[in-house]
C-alpha atoms as a PDB file:
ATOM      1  CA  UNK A   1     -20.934   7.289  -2.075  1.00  0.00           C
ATOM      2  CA  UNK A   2     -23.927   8.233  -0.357  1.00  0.00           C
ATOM      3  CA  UNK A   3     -26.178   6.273   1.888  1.00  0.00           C
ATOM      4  CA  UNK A   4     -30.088   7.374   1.691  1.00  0.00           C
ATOM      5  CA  UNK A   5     -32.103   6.883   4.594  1.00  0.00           C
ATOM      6  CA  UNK A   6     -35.930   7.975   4.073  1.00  0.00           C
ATOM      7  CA  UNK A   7     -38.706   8.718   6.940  1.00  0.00           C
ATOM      8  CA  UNK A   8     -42.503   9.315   6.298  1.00  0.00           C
ATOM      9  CA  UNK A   9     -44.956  10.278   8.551  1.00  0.00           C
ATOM     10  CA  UNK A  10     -48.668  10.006   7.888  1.00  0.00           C
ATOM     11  CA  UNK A  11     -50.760  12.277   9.677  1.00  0.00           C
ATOM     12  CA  UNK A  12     -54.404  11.720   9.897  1.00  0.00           C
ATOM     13  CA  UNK A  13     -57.167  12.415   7.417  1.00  0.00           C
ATOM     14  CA  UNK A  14     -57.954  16.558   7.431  1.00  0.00           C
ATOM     15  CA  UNK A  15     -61.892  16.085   8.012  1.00  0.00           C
ATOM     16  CA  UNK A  16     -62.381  19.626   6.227  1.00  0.00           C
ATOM     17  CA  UNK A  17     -61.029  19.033   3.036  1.00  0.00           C
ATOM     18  CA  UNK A  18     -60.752  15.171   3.271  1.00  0.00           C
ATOM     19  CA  UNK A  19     -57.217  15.371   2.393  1.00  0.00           C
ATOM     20  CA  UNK A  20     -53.945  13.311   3.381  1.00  0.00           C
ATOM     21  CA  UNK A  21     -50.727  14.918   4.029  1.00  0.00           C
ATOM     22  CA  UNK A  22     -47.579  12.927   3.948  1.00  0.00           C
ATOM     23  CA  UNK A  23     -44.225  14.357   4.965  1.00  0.00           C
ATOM     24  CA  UNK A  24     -40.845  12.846   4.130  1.00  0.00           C
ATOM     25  CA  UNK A  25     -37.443  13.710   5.134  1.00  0.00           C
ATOM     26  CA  UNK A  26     -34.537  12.463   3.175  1.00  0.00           C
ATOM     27  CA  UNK A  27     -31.446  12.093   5.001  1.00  0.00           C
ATOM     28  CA  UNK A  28     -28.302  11.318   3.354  1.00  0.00           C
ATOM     29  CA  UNK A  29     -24.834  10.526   5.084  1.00  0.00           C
ATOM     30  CA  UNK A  30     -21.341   8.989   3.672  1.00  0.00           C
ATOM     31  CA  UNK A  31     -21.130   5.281   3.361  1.00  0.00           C
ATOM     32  CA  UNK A  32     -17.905   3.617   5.205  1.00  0.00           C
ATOM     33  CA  UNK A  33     -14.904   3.960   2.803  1.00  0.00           C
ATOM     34  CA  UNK A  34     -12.080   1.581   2.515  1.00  0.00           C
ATOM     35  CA  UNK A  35      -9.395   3.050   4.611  1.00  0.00           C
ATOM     36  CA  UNK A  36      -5.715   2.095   3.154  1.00  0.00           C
ATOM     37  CA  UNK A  37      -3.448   4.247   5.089  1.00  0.00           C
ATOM     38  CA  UNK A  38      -0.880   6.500   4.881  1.00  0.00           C
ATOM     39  CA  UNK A  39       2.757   5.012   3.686  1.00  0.00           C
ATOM     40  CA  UNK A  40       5.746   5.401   6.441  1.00  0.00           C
ATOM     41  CA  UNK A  41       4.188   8.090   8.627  1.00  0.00           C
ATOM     42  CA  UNK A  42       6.505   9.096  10.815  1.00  0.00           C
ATOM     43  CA  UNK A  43       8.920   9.714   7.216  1.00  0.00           C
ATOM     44  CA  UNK A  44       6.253  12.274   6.058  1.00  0.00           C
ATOM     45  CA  UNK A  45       5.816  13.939   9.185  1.00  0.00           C
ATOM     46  CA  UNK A  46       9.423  14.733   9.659  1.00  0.00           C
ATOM     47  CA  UNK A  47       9.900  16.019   6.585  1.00  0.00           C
ATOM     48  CA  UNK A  48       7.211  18.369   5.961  1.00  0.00           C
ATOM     49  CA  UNK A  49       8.167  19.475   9.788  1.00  0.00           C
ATOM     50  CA  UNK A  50      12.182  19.838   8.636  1.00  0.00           C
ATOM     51  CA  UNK A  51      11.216  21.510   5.860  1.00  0.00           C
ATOM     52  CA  UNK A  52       8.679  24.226   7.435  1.00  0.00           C
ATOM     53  CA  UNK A  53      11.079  24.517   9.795  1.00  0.00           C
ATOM     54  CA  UNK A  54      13.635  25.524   8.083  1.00  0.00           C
ATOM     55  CA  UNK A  55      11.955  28.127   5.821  1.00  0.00           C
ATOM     56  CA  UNK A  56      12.009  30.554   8.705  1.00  0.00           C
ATOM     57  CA  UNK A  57      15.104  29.564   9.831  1.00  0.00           C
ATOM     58  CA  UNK A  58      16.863  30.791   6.407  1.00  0.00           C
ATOM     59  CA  UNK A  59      14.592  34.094   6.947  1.00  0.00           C
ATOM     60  CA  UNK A  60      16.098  35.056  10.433  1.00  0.00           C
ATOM     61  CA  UNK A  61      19.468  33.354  10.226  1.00  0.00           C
ATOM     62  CA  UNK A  62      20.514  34.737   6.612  1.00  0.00           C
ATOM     63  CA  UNK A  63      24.087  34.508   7.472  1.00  0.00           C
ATOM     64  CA  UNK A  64      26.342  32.548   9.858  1.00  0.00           C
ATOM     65  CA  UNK A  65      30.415  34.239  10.509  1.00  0.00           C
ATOM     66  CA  UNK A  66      33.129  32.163  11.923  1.00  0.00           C
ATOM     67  CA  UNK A  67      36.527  33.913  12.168  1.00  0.00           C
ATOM     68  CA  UNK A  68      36.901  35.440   8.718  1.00  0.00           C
ATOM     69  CA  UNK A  69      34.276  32.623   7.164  1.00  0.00           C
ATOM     70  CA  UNK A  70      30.847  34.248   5.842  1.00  0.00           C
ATOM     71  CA  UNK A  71      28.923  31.171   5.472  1.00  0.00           C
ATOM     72  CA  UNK A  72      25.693  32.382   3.656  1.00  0.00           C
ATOM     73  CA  UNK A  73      22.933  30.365   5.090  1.00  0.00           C
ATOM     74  CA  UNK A  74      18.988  31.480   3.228  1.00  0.00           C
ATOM     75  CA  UNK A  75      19.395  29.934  -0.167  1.00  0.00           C
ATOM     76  CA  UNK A  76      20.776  26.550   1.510  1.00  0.00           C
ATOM     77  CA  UNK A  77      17.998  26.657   4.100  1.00  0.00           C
ATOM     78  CA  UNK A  78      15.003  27.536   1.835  1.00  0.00           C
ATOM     79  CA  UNK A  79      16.356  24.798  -0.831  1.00  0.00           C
ATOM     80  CA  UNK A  80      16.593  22.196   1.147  1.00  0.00           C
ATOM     81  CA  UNK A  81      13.390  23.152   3.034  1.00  0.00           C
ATOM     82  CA  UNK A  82      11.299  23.398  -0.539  1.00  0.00           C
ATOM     83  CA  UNK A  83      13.185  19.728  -1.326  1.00  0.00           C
ATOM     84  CA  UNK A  84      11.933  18.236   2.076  1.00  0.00           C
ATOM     85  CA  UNK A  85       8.243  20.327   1.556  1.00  0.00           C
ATOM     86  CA  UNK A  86       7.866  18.661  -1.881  1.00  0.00           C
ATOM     87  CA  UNK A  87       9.291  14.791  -1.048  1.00  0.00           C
ATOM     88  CA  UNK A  88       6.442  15.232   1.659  1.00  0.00           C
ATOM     89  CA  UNK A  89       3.679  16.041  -0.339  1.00  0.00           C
ATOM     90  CA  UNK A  90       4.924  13.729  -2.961  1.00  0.00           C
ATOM     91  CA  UNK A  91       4.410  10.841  -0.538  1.00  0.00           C
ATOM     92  CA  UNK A  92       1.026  12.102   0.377  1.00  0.00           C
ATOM     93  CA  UNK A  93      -0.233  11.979  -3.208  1.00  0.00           C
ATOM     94  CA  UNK A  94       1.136   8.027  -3.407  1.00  0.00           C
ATOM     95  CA  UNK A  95      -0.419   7.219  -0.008  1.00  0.00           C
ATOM     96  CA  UNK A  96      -3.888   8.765  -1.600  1.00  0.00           C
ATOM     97  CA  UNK A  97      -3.565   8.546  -4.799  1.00  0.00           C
ATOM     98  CA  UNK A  98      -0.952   6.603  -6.826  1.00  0.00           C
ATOM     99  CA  UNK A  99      -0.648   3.945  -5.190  1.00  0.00           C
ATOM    100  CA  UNK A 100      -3.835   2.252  -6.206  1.00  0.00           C
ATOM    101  CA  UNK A 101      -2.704   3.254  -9.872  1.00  0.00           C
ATOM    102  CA  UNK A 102       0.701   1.306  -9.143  1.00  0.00           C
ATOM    103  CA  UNK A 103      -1.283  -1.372  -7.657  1.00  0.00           C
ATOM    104  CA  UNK A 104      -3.356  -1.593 -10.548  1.00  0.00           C
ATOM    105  CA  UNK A 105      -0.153  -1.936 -12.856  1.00  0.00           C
ATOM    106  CA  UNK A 106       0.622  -4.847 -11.174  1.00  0.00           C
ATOM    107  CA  UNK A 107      -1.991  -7.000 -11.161  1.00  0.00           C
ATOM    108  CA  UNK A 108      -2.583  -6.639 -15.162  1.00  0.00           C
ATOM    109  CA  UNK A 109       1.114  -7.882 -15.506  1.00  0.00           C
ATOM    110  CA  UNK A 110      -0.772 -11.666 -14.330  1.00  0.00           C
ATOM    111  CA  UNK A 111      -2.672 -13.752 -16.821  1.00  0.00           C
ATOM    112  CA  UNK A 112      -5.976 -14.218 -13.961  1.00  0.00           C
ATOM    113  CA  UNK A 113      -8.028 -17.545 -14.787  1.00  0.00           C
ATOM    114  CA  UNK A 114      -9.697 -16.751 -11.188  1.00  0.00           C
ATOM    115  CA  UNK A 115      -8.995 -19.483  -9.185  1.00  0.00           C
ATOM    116  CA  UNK A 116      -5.683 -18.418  -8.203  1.00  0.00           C
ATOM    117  CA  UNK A 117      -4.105 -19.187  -4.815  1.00  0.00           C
ATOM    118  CA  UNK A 118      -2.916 -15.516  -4.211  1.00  0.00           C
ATOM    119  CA  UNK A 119      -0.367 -14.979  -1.186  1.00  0.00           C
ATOM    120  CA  UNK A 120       0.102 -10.716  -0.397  1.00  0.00           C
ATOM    121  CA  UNK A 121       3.316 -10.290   1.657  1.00  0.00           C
ATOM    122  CA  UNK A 122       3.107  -7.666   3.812  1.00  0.00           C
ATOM    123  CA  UNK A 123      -0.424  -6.745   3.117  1.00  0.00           C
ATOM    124  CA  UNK A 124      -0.559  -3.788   5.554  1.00  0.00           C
ATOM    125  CA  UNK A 125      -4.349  -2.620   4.780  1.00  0.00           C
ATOM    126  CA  UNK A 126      -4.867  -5.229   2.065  1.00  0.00           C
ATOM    127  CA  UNK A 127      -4.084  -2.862  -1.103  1.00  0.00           C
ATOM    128  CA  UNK A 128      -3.084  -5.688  -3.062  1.00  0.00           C
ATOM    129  CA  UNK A 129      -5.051  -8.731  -1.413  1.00  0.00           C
ATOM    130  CA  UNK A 130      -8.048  -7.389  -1.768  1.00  0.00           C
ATOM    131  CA  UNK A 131      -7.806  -6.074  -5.167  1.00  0.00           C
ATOM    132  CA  UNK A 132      -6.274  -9.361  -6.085  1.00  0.00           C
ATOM    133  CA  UNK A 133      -9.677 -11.402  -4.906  1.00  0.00           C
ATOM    134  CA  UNK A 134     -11.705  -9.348  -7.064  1.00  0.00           C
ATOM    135  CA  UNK A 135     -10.166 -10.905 -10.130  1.00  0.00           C
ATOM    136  CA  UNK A 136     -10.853 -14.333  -7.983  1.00  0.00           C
ATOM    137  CA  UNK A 137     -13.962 -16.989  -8.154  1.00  0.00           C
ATOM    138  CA  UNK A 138     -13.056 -19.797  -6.974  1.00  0.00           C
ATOM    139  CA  UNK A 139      -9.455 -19.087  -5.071  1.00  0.00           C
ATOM    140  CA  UNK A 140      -8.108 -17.487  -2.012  1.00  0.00           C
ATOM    141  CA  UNK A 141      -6.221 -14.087  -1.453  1.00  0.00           C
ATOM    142  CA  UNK A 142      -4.370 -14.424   1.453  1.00  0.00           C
ATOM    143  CA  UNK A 143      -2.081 -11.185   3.803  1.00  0.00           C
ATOM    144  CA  UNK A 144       0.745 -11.728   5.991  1.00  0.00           C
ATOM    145  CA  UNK A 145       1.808  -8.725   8.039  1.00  0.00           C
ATOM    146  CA  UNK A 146       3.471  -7.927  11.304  1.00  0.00           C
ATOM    147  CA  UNK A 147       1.324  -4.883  11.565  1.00  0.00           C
ATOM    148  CA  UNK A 148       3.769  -1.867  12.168  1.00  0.00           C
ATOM    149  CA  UNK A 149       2.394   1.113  12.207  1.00  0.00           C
ATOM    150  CA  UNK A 150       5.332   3.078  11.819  1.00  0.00           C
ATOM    151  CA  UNK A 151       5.248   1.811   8.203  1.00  0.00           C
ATOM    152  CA  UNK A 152       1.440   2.042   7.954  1.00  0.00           C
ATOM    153  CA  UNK A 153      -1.138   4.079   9.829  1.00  0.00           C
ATOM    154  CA  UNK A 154      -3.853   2.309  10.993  1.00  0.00           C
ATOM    155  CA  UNK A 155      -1.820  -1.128  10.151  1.00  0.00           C
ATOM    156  CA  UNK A 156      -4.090  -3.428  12.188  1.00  0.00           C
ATOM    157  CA  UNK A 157      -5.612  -6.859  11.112  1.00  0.00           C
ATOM    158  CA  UNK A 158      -8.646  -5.366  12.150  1.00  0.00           C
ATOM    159  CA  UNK A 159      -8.914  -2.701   9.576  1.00  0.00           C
ATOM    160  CA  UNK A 160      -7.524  -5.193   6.861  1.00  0.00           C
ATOM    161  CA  UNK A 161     -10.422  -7.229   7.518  1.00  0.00           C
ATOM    162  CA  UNK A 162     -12.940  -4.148   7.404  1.00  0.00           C
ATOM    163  CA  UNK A 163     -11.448  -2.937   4.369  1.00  0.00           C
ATOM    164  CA  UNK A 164     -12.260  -6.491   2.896  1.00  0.00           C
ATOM    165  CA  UNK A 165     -15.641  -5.911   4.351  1.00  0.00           C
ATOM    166  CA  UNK A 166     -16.286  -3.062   2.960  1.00  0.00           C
ATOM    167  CA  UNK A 167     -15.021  -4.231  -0.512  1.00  0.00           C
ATOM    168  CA  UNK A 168     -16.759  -7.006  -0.732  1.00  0.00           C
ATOM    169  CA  UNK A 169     -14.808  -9.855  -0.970  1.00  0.00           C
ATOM    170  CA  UNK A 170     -14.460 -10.510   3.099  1.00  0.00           C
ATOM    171  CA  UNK A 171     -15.232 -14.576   1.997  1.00  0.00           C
ATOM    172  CA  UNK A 172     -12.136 -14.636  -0.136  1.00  0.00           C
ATOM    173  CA  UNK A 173     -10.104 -13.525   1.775  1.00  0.00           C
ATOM    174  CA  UNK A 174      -7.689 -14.331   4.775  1.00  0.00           C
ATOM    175  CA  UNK A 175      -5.342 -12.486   6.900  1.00  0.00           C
ATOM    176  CA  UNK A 176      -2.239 -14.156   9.233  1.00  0.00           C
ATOM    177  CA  UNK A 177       0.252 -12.826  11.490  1.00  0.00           C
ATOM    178  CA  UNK A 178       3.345 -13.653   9.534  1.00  0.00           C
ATOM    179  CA  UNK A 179       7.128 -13.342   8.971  1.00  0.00           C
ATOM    180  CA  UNK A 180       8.360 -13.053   5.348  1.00  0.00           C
ATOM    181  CA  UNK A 181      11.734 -14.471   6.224  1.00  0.00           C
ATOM    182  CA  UNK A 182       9.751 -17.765   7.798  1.00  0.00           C
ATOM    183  CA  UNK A 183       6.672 -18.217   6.364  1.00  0.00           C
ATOM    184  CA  UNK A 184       4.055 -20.923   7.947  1.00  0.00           C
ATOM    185  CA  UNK A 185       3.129 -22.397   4.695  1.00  0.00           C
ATOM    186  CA  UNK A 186       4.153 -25.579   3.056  1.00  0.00           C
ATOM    187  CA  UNK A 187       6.133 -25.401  -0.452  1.00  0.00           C
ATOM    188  CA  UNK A 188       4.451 -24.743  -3.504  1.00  0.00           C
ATOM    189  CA  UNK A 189       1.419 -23.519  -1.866  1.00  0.00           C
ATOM    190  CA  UNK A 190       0.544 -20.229  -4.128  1.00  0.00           C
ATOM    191  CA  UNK A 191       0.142 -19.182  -7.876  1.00  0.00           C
ATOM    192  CA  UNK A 192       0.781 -15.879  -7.579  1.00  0.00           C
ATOM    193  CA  UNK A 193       2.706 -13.811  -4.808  1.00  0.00           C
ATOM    194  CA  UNK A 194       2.283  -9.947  -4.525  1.00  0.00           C
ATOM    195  CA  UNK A 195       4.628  -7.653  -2.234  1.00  0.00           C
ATOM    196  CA  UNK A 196       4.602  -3.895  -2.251  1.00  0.00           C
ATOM    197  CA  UNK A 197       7.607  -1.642  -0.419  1.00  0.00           C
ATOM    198  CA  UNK A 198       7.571  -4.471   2.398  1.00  0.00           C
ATOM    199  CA  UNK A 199      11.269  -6.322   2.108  1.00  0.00           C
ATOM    200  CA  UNK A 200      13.096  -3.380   2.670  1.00  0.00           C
ATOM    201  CA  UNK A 201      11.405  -3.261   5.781  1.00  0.00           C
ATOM    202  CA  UNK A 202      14.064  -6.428   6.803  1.00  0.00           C
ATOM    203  CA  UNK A 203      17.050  -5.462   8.640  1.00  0.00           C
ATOM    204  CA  UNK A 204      19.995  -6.985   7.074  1.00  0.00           C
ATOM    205  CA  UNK A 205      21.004  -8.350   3.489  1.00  0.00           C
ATOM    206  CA  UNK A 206      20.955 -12.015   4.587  1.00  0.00           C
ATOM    207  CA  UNK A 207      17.400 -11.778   5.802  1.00  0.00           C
ATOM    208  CA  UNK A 208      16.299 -10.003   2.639  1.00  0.00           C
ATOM    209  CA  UNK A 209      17.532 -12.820   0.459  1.00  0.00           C
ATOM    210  CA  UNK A 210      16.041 -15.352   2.927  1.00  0.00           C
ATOM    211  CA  UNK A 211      12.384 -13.371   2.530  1.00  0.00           C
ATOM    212  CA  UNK A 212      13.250 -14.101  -1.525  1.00  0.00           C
ATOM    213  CA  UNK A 213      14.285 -17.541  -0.999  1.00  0.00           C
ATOM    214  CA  UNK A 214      10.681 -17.892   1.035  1.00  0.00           C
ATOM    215  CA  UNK A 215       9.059 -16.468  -1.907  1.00  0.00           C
ATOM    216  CA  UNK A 216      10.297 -19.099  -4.295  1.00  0.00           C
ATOM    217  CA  UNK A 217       9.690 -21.820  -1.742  1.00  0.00           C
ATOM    218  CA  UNK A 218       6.084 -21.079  -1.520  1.00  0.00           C
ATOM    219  CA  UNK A 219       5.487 -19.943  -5.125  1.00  0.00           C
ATOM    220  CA  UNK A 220       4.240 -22.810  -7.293  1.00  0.00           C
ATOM    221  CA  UNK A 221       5.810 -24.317 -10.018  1.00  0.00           C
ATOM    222  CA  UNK A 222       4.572 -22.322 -13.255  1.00  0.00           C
ATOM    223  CA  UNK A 223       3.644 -19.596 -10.886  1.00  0.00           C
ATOM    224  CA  UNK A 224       4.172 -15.675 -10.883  1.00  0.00           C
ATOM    225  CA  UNK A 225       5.739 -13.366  -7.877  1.00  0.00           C
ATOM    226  CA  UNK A 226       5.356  -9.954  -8.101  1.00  0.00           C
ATOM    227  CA  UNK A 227       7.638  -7.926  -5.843  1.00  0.00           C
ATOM    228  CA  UNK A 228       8.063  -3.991  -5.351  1.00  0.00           C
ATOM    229  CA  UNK A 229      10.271  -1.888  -3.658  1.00  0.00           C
ATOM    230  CA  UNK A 230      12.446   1.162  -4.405  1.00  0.00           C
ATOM    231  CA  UNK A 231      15.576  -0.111  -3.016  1.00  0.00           C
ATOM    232  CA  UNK A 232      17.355  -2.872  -3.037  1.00  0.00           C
ATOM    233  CA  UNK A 233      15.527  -4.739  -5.880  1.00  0.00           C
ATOM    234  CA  UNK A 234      18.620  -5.567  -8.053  1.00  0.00           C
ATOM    235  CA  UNK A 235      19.928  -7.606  -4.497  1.00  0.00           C
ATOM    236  CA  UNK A 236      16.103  -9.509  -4.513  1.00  0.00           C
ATOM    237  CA  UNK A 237      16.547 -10.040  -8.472  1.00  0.00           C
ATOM    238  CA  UNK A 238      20.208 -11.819  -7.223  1.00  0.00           C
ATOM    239  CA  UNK A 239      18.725 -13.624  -4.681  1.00  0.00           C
ATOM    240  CA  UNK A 240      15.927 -14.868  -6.966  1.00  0.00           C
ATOM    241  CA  UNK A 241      17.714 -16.192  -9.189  1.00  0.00           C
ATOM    242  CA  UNK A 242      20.300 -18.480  -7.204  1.00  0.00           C
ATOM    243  CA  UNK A 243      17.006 -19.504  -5.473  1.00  0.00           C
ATOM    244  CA  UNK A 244      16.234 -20.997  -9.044  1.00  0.00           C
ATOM    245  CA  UNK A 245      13.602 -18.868 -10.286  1.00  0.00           C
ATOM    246  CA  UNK A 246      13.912 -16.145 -13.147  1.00  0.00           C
ATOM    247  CA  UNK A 247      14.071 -12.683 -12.378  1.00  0.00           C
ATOM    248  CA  UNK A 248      13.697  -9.536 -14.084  1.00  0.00           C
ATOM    249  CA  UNK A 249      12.544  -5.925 -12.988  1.00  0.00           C
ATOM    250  CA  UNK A 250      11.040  -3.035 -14.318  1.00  0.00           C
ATOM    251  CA  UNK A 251      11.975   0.526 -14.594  1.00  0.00           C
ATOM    252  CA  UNK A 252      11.506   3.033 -11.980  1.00  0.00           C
ATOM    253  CA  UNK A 253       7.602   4.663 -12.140  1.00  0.00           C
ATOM    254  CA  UNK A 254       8.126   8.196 -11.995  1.00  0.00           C
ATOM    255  CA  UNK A 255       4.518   8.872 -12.951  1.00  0.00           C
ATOM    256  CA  UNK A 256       2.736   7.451  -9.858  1.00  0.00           C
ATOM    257  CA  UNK A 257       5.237   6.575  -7.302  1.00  0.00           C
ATOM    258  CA  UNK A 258       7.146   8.170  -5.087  1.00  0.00           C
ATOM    259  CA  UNK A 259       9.718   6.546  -3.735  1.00  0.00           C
ATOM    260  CA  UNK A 260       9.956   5.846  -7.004  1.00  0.00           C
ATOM    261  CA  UNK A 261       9.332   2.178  -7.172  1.00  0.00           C
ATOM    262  CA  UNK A 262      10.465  -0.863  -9.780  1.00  0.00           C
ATOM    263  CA  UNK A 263       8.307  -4.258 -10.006  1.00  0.00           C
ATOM    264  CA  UNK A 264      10.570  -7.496  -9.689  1.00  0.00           C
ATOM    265  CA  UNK A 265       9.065 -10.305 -12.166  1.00  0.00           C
ATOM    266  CA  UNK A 266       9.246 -13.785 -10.725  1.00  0.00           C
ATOM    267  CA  UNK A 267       8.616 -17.227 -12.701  1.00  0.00           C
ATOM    268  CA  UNK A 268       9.112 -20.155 -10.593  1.00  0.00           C
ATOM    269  CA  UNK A 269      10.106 -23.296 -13.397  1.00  0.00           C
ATOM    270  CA  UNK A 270       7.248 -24.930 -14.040  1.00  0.00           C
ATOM    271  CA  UNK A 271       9.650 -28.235 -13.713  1.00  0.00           C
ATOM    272  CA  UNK A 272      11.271 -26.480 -10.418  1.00  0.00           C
END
């Protein structure tokens, strides 16, 4: 989008002809864009560096001999270099691209009546918050994030907020400093509950399932959780369910994802 600014000046009445000149100059510049990141960084940096790096590598080092051993280096370096090249890009076009189209998948898997409570776990730059308080009227979107940037660039409250701004929808909205494995809010407090490729993020099994069992705590009865990941989602659908909810997950989405990445349904008993 463009933003038009527009000066005139006016000079004064040519006494010769008795004409009046106006002159105009139309200046356009780029509005502010919402800014929502680049997924894990420091993963894509070291592999497209790994990968370049090892291109030339296989060029100058074709071979390796040890004792009576010809190991032939070139093909393995410039395969696995290609491989690393590719995953790197790959991640790129999610960051930029499909994510927003994976994003979009998941909020037309919940019936909106638009005055959901909506809880995003790990909101990072508000992908799914925001987006989910555009289908909102009379609820709340709220984002809980410990802001690491090594999973997120830019991952500060600050440019969640100015995202939201920029969106339009900075008055439904609301951002915390927050723990998924001890959330501050009481039970039942949400309708629906949104997480993209943050669990994994928690160190340890036990405080995985504990982030799942917080889910289910603060998911309403009759409500919807929408949780995804590309590992580990067959240990959240376990942990789910012996939490009392039902649990069922999707297929990987080769089309738009990489990490490929499965959605875990959640239904919290409407007589939980």
């Amino acid at each position: 989008m463009l933003r038009v600014e527009t000066a005139c000046t006016r000079p004064p009445v040519d006494a010769a002809n008795s004409a009046v000149y106006s002159f105009c100059l139309i200046v356009t510049s780029p509005s502010p864009q919402p800014d929502y990141g680049i997924d894990a960084p420091g993963v894509i940096r070291n592999l497209l560096l790994i990968g370049l790096a090892l291109l030339p590598f296989g060029w100058f080092v074709p071979q390796v001999r040890v004792g009576p051993v010809n190991f032939v280096i070139r093909p393995a370096a410039w395969g696995t270099g290609a491989v690393l090249i590719v995953e790197g890009v790959l991640m790129v076009l999610y960051s930029k691209w499909g994510k927003f189209r994976h994003r979009d998948r998941m909020l037309k898997m919940v019936d909106w009546k638009g005055d959901e409570n909506v809880l995003d776990v790990g909101t990072g730059r508000g992908l799914l918050m925001i987006a989910a308080a555009k289908h909102l009227q009379s609820g709340k979107s709220v984002g809980i994030d410990i802001w690491s940037s090594k999973d997120l660039s830019g991952n500060t409250m600050e440019g969640t907020l100015r995202n939201a701004e920029l969106e339009g929808v900075r008055e439904k909205v609301e951002v915390q400093n927050g723990d998924a494995t001890a959330m501050k809010f009481p039970g039942n407090s949400f309708d629906v509950i949104l997480s993209n490729v943050c669990i994994h993020n928690i160190p340890g099994s036990a405080a995985r399932a504990q982030a799942c069992r917080e889910v289910v705590r603060v998911l309403k009865p009759g409500g919807v959780a929408l949780i995804s990941d590309f590992i580990h989602t067959a240990d959240y659908v376990k942990a789910f369910r012996a939490a009392g909810a039902a649990a069922t997950r999707t297929g990987m989405d080769f089309l738009f994802t990489f990490p490929w990445l499965r959605i875990v349904e959640v239904k919290k008993p409407s007589a939980y």
